[in-house]
C-alpha atoms as a PDB file:
ATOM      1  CA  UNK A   1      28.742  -9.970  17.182  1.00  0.00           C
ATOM      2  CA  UNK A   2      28.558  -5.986  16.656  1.00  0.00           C
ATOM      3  CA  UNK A   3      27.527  -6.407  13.142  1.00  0.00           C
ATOM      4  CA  UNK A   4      24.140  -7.701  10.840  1.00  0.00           C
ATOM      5  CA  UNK A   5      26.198  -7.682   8.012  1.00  0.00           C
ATOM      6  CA  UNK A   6      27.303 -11.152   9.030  1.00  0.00           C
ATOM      7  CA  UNK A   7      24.022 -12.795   9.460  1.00  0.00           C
ATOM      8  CA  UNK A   8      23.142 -15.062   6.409  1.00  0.00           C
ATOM      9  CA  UNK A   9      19.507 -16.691   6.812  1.00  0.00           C
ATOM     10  CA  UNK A  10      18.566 -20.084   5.203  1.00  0.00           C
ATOM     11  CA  UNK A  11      15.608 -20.432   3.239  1.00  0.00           C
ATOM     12  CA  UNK A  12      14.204 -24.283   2.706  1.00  0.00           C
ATOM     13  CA  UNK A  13      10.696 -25.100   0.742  1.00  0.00           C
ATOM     14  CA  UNK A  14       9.121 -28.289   1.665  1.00  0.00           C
ATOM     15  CA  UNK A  15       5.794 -29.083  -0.577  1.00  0.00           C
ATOM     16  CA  UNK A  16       4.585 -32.524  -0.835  1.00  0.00           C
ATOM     17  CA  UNK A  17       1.098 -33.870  -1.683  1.00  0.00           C
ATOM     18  CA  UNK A  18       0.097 -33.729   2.094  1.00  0.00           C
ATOM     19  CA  UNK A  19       1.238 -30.146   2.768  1.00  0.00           C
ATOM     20  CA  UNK A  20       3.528 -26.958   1.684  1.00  0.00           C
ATOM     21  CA  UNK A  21       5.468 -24.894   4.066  1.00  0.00           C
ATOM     22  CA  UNK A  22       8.582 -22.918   4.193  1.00  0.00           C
ATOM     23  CA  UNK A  23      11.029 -22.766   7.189  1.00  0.00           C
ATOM     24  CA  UNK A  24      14.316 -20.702   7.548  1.00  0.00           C
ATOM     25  CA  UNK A  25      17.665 -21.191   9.927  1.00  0.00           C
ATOM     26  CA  UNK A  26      20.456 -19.068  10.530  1.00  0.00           C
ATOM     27  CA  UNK A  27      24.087 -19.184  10.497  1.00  0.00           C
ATOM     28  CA  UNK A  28      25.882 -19.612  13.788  1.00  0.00           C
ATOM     29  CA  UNK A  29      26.258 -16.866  16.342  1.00  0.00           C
ATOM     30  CA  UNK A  30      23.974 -14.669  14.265  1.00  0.00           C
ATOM     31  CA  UNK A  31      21.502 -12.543  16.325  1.00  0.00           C
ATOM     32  CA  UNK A  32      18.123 -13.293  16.546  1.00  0.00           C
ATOM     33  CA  UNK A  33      16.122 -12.963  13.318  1.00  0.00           C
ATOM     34  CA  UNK A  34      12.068 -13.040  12.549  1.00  0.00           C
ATOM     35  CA  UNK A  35       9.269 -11.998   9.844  1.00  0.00           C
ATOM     36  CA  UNK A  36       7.155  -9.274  10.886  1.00  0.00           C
ATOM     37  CA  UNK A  37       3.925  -8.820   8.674  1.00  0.00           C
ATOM     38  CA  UNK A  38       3.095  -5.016   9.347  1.00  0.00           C
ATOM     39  CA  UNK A  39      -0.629  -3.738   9.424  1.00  0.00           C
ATOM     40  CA  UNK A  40       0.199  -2.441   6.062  1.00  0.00           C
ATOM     41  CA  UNK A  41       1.013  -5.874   4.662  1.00  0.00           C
ATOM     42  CA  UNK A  42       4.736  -4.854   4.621  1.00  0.00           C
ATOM     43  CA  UNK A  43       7.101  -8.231   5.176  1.00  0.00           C
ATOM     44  CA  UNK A  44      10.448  -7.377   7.266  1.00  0.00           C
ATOM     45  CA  UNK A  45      12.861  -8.814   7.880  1.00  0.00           C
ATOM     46  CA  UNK A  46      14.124  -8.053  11.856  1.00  0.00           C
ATOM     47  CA  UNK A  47      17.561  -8.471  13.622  1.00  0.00           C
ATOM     48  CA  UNK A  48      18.044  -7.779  17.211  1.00  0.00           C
ATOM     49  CA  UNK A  49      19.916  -5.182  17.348  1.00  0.00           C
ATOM     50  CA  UNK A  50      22.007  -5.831  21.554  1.00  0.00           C
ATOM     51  CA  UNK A  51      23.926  -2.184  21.111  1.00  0.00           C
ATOM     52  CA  UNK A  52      21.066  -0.782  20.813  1.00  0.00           C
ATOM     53  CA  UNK A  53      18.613  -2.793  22.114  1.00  0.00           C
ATOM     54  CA  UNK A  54      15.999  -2.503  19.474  1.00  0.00           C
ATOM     55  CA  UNK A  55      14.949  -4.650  16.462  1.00  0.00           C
ATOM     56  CA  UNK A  56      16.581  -3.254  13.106  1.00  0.00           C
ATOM     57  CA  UNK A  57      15.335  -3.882   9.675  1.00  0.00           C
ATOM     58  CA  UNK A  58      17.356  -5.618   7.829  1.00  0.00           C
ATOM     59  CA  UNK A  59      14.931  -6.098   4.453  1.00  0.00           C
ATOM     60  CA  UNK A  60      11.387  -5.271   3.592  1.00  0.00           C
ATOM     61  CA  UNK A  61       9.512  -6.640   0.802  1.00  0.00           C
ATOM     62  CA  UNK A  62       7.871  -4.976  -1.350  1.00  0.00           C
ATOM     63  CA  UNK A  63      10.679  -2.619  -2.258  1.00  0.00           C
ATOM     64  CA  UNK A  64       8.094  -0.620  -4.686  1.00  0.00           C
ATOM     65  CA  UNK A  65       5.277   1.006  -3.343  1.00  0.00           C
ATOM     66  CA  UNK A  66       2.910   0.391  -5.996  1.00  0.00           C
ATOM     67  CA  UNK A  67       3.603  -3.409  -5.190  1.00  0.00           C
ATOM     68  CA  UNK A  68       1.878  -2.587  -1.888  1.00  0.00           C
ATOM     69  CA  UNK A  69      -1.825  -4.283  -1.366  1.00  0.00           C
ATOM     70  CA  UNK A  70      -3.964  -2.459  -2.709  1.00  0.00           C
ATOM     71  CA  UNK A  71      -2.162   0.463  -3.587  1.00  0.00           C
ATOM     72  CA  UNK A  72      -3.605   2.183  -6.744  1.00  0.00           C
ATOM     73  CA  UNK A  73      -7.270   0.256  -5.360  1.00  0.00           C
ATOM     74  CA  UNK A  74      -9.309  -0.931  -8.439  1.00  0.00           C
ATOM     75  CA  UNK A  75      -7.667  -1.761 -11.559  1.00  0.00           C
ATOM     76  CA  UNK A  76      -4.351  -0.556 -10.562  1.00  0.00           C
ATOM     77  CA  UNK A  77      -1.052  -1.083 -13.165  1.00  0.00           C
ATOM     78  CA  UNK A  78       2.611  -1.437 -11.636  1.00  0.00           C
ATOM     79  CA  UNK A  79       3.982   1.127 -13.269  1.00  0.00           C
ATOM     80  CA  UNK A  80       5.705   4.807 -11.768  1.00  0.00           C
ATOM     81  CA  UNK A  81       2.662   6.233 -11.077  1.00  0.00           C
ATOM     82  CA  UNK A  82      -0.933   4.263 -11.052  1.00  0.00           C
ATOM     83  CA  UNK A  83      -3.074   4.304 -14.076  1.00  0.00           C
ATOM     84  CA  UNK A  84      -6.413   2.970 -14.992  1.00  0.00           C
ATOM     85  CA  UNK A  85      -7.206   0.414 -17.354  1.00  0.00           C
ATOM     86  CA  UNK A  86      -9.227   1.289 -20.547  1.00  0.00           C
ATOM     87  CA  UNK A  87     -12.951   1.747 -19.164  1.00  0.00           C
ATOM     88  CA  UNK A  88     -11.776   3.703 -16.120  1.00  0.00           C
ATOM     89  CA  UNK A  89     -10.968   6.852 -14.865  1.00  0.00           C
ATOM     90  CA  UNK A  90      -9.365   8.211 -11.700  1.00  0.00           C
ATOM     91  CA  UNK A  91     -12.134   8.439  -8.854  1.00  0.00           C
ATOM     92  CA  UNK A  92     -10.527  12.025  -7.484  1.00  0.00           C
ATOM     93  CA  UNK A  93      -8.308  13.726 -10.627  1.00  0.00           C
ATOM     94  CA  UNK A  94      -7.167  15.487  -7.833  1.00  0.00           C
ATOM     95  CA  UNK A  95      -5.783  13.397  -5.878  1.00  0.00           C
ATOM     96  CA  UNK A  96      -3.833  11.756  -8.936  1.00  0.00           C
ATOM     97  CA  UNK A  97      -2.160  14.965  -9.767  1.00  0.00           C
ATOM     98  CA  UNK A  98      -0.890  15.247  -6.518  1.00  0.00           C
ATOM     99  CA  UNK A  99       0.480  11.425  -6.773  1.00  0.00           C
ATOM    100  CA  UNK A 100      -1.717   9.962  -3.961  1.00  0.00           C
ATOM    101  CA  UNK A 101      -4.258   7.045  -5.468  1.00  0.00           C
ATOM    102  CA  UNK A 102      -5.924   5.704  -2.319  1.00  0.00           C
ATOM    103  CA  UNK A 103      -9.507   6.409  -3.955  1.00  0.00           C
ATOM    104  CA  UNK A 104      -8.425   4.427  -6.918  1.00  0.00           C
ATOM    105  CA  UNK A 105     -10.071   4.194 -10.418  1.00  0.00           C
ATOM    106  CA  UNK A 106     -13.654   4.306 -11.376  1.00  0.00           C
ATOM    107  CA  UNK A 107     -15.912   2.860 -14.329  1.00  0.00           C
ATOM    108  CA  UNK A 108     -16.376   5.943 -16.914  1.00  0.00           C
ATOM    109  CA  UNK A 109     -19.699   4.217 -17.605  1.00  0.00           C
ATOM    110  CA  UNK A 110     -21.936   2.214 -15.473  1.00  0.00           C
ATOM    111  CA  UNK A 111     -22.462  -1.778 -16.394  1.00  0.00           C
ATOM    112  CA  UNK A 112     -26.035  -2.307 -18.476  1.00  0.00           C
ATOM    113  CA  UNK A 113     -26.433  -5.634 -17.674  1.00  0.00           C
ATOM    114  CA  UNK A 114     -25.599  -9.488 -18.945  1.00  0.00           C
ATOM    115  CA  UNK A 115     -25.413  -7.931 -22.340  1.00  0.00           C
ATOM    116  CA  UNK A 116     -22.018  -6.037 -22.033  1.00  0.00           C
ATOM    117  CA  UNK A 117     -18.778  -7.939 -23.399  1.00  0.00           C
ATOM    118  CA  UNK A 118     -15.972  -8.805 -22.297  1.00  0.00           C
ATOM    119  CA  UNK A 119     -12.381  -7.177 -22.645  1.00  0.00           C
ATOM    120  CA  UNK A 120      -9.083  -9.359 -22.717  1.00  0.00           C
ATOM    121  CA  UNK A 121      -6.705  -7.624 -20.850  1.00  0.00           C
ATOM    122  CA  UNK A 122      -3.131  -9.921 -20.774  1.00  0.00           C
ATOM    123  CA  UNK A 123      -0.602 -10.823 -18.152  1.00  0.00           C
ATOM    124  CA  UNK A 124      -2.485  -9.293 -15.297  1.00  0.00           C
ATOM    125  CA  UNK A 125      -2.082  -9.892 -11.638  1.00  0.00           C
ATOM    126  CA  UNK A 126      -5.035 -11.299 -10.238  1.00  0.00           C
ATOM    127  CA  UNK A 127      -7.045  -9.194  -8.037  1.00  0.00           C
ATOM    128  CA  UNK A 128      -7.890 -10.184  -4.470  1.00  0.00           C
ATOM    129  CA  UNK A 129     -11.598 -10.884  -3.385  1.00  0.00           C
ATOM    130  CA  UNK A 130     -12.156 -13.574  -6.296  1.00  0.00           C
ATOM    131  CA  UNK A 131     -14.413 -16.842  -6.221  1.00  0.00           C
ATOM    132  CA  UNK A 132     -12.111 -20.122  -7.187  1.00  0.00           C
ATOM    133  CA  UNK A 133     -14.380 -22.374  -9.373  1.00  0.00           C
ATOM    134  CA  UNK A 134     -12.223 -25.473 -10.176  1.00  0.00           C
ATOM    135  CA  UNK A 135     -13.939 -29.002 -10.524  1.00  0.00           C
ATOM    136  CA  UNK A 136     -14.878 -29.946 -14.206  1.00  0.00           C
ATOM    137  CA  UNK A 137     -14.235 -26.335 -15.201  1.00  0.00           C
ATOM    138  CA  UNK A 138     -13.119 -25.357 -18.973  1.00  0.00           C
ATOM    139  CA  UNK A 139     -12.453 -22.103 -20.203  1.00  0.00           C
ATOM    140  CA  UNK A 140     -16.026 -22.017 -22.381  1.00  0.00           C
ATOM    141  CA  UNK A 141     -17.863 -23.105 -18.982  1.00  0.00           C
ATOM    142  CA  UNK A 142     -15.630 -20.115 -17.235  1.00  0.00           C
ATOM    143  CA  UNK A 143     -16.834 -17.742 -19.282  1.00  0.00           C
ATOM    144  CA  UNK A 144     -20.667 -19.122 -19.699  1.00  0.00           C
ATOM    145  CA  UNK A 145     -20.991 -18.932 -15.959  1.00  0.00           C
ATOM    146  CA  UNK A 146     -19.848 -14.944 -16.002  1.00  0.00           C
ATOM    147  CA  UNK A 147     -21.497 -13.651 -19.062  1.00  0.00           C
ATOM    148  CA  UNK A 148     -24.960 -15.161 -17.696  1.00  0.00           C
ATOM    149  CA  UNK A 149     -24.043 -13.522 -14.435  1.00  0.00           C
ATOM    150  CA  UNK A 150     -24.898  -9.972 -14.315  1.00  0.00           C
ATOM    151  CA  UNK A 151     -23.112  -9.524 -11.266  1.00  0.00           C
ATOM    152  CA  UNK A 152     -19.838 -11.401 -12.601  1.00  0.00           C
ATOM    153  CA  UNK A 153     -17.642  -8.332 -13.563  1.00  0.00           C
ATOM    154  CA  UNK A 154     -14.516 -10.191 -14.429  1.00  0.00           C
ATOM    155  CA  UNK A 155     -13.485 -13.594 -15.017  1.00  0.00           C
ATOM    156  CA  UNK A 156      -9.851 -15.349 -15.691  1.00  0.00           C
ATOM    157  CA  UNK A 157      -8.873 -19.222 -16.673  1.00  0.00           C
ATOM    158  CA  UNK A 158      -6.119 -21.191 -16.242  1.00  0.00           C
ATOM    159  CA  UNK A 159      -5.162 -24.579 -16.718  1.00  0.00           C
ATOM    160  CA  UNK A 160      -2.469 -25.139 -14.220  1.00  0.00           C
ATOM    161  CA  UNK A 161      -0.099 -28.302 -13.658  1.00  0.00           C
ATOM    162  CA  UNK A 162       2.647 -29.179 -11.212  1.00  0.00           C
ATOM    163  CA  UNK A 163       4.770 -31.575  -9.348  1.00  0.00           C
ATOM    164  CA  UNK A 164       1.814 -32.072  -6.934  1.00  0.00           C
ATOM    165  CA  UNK A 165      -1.400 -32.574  -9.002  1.00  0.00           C
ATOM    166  CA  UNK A 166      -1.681 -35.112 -10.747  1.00  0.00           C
ATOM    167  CA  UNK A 167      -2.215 -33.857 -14.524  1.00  0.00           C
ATOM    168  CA  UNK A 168      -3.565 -30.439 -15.063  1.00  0.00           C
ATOM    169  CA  UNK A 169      -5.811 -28.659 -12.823  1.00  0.00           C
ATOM    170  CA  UNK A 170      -7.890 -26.118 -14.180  1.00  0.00           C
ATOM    171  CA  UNK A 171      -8.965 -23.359 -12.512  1.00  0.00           C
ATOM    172  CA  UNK A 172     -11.948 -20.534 -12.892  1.00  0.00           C
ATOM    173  CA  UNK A 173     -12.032 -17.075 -11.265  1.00  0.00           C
ATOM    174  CA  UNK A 174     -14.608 -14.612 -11.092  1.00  0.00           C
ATOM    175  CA  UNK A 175     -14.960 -11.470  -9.611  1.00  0.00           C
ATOM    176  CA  UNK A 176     -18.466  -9.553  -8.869  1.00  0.00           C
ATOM    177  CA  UNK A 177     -18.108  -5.979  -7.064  1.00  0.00           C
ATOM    178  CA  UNK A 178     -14.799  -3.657  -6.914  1.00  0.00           C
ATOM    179  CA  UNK A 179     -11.233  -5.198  -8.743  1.00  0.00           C
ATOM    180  CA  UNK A 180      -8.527  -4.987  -5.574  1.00  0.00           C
ATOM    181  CA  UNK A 181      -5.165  -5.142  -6.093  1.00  0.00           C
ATOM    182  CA  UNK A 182      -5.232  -5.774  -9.854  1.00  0.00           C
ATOM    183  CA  UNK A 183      -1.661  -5.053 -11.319  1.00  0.00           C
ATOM    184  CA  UNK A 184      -0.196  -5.759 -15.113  1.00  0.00           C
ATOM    185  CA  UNK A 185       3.092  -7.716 -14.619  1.00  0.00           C
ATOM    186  CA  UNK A 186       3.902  -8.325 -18.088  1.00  0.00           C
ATOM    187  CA  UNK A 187       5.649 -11.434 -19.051  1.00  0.00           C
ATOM    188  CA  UNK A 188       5.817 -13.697 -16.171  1.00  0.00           C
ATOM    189  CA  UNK A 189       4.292 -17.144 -15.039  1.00  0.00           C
ATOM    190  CA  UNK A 190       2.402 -15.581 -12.287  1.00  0.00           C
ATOM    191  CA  UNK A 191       0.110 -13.928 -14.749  1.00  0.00           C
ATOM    192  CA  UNK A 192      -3.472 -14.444 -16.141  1.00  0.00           C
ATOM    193  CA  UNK A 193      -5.472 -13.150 -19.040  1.00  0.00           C
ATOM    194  CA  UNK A 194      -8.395 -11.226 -17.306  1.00  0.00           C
ATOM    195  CA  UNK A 195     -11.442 -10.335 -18.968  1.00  0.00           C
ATOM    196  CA  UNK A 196     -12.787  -7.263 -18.073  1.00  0.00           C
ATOM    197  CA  UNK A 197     -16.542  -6.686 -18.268  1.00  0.00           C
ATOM    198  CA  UNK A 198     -17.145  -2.811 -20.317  1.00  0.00           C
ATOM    199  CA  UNK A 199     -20.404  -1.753 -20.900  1.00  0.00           C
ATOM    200  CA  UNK A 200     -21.262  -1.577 -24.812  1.00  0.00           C
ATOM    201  CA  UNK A 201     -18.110  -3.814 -25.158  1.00  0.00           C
ATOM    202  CA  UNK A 202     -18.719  -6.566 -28.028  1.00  0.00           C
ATOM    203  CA  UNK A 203     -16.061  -9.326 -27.343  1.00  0.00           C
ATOM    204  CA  UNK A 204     -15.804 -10.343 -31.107  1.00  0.00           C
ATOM    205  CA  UNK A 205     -15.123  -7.010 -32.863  1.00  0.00           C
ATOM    206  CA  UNK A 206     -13.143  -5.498 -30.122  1.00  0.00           C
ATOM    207  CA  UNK A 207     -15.339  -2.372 -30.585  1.00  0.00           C
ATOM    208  CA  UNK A 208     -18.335  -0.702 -28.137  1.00  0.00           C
ATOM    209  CA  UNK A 209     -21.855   0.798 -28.807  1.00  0.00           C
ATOM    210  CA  UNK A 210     -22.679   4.719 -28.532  1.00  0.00           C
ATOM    211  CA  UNK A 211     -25.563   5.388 -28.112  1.00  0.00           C
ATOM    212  CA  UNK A 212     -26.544   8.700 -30.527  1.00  0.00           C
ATOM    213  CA  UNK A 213     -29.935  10.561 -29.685  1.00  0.00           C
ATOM    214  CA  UNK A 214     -30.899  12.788 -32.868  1.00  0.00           C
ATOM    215  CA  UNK A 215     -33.742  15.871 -31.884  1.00  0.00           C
ATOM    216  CA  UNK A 216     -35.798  16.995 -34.494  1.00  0.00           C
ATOM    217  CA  UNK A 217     -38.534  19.729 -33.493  1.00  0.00           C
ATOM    218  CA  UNK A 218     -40.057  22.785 -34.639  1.00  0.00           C
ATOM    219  CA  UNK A 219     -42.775  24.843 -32.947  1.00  0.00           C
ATOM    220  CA  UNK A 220     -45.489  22.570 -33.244  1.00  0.00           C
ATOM    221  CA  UNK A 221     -44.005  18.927 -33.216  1.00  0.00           C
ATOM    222  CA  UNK A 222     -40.614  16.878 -32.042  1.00  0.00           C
ATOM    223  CA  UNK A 223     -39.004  13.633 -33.042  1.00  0.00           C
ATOM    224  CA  UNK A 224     -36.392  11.852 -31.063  1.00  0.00           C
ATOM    225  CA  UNK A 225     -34.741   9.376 -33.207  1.00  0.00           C
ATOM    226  CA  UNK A 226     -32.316   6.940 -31.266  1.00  0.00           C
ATOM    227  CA  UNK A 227     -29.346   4.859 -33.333  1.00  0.00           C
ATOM    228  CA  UNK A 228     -26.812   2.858 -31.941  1.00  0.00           C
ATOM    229  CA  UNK A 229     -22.761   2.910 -33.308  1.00  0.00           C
ATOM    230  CA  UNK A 230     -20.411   0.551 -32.999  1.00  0.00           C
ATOM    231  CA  UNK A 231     -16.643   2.388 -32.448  1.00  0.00           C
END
């Protein structure tokens, strides 16, 4: 064979209730063929190569480099270029300009506490680092358990169902510390609704609280009068 063009590799997906797994095969007299996962988290796909004596890439996946682990760090949208979500701003403005986003996205204003609201952002990717609550979950339990968290910065709830479970499974996520590998896919099954804890964010109006300090003084007396506005 002195060409990879003619290697076709067969993909078969065996899930049952007592496992899942996925095995390939390949088409006679190909060369030999393997997944490499990189350090980076890159998948290839390899072919030995006997003219040259080396492994050659034949596929990599992702294809998009913002589709890499990780890439744009917290809160991080698939798009050309990373962006932050509403409630964050680029950690080194710097570095963004010059399209590297390793440093990632940071809160414009710190958390105050169990008090702050939550934001529903839609068809989000999932970030990584979450805690799966699933038995006798529901989506008013989901969200319970993270608003009376103060550490809980996120939460998202699903009700899945498949070939395997028997009726629906739901399914609670919640997040306390840094969002990794967030993305927004857009319309797709592989999405959730992700609420997003803001500070000053009241979930029913959509709208936050400023904070507006008023100084009144003259040269022998001062009042400080504090008001809060909802925006």
């Amino acid at each position: 064979m002195t060409s990879t063009s003619a290697i076709i590799i067969y993909l078969a997906v065996v899930s049952n209730d007592e496992e899942c797994y996925t095995t390939f095969s390949l088409s006679d007299g190909a060369w030999r063929t393997r997944y490499v996962l990189t350090y980076s988290g890159e998948l290839q796909i390899q072919s030995w190569n006997t003219s040259s004596s080396a492994w050659a890439v034949l596929a990599k996946l992702p294809t998009w480099d913002c589709n890499q682990y990780g890439y744009c760090d917290e809160t991080e949208t698939p798009a050309p270029t990373c962006k932050c979500l509403d409630g964050f701003v680029p950690a080194s403005t710097e570095e963004w300009s010059d399209g590297r986003f390793s440093k990632g996205c940071r809160r414009k204003e710190a958390l105050r506490g169990c008090g702050d609201g939550f934001s529903a952002l839609t068809g989000m990717k999932p970030p990584d680092r979450f805690v799966v609550m699933v038995a006798g979950t529901s989506s008013e339990k989901c969200e319970a358990d993270c608003s009376r968290n103060c550490s809980c910065v996120a939460y998202a709830y699903a009700n899945l169902g498949s070939s395997t479970s028997k009726g629906d499974t739901p399914r609670c996520l919640v997040w306390a510390g840094e969002l990794v590998d967030a993305g927004k896919l857009g319309a797709s099954p592989a999405t959730d609704t992700l609420y997003l804890r803001l500070a000053g964010f009241h979930a029913a109006s959509g709208t936050k609280s400023f904070l507006i300090l008023v100084l009144y003084a003259n040269s022998s007396w001062f009042m400080l009068i504090a008001c809060m506005v909802d925006r």
